[in-house]
Protein backbone atom coordinates (compact mmCIF):
# COMPACT_ATOMS: atom_id res chain seq x y z
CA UNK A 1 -155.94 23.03 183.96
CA UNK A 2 -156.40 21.21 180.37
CA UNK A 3 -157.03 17.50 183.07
CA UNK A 4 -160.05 19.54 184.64
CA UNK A 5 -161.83 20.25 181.38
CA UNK A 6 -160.55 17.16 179.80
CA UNK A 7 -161.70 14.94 182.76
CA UNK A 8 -164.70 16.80 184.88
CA UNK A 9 -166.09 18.39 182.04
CA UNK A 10 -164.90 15.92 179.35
CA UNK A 11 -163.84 18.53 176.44
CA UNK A 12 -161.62 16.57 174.16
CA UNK A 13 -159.95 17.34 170.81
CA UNK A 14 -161.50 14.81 168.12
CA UNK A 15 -159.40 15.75 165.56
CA UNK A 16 -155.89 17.70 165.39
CA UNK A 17 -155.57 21.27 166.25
CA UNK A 18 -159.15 20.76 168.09
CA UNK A 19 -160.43 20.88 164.69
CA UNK A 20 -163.22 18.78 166.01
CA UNK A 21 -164.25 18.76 169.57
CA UNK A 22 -166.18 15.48 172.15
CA UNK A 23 -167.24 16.27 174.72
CA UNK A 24 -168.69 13.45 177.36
CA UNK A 25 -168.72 15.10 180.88
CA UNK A 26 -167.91 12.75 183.84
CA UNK A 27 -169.67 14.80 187.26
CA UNK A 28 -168.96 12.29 189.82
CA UNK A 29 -170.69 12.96 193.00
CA UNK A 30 -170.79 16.62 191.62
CA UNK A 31 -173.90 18.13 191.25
CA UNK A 32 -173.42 20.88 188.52
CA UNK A 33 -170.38 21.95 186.48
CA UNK A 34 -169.55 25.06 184.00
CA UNK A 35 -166.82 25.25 182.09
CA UNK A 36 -165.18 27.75 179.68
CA UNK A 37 -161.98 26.78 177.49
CA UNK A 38 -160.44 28.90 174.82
CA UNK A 39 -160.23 27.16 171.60
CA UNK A 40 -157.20 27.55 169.23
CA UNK A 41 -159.37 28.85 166.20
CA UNK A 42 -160.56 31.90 168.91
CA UNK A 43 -163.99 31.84 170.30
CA UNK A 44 -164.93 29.49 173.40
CA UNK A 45 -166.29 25.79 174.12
CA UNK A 46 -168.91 26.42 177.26
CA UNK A 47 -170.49 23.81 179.08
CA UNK A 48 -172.98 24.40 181.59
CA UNK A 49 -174.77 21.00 182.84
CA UNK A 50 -176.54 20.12 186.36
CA UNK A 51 -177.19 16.96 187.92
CA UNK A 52 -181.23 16.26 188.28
CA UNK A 53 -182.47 14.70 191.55
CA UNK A 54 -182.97 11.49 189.15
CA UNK A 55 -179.42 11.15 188.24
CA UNK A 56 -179.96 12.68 184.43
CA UNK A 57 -177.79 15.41 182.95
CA UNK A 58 -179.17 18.33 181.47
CA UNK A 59 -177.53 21.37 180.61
CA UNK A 60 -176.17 23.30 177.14
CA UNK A 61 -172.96 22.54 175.08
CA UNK A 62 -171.36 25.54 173.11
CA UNK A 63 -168.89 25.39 170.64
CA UNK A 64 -167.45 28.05 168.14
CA UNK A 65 -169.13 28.63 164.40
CA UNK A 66 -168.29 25.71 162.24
CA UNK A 67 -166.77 23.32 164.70
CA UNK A 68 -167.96 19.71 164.05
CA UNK A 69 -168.83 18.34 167.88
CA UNK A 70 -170.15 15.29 169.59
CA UNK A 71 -171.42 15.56 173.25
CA UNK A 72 -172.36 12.33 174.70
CA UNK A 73 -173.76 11.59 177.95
CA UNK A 74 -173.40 8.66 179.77
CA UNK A 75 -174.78 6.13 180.40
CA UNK A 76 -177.10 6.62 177.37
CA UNK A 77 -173.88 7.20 174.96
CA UNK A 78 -175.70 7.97 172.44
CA UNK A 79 -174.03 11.14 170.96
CA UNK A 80 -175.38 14.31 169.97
CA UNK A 81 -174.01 15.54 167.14
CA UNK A 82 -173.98 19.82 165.91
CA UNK A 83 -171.37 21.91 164.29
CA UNK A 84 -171.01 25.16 165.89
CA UNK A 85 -173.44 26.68 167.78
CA UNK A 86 -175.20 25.32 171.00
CA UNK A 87 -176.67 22.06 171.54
CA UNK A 88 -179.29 21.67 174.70
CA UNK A 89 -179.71 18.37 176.44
C-alpha cells in the first residue's frame, strides 16, 4: 500500500521518522483521488484533490499538529509550505 500513497497521491517522508512530510500528487488520467495514511507520531495525512475540466488540481492537504509539510503541484512546482493543519489549493 505505502507505493499507492507514495506514487498516486505522492505522500513522502521529507525527513526521518516522517518527521517532515512532501507531498506532490501524480493523478494520471485520474480524475480525483483521496487518501488517508496513518502517520508514525498518531494522527493522519489526508489528501483529497480533483482534477478540473482545465487540467488544474484543487483539493485540501492535511497533516497532523506541528508537522512541517510541502505540497507541490505540478507543473507549477512551486511548493506550498504549512506545518500542521490543512492547506487548500
Amino acid at each position: 500500500m505505502f507505493h499507492a500513497y507514495a506514487t498516486l497521491a505522492g505522500i513522502r517522508p521529507a525527513a526521518p521518522g516522517f518527521s517532515k512530510i512532501r507531498i506532490t500528487p501524480q493523478l494520471g488520467p485520474l480524475t480525483s483521488l483521496r487518501a488517508s495514511m496513518i502517520h508514525p507520531s498518531g494522527g493522519t495525512i489526508e489528501l483529497d484533490i480533483a482534477k478540473a475540466k482545465d487540467g488544474r488540481l484543487h483539493g485540501t492537504a492535511t497533516v497532523p499538529p506541528g508537522i512541517p509539510a510541502s505540497l507541490t503541484i505540478l507543473p507549477d512546482a512551486e511548493p506550498y509550505l504549512w506545518t500542521g493543519g490543512t492547506c487548500n489549493f
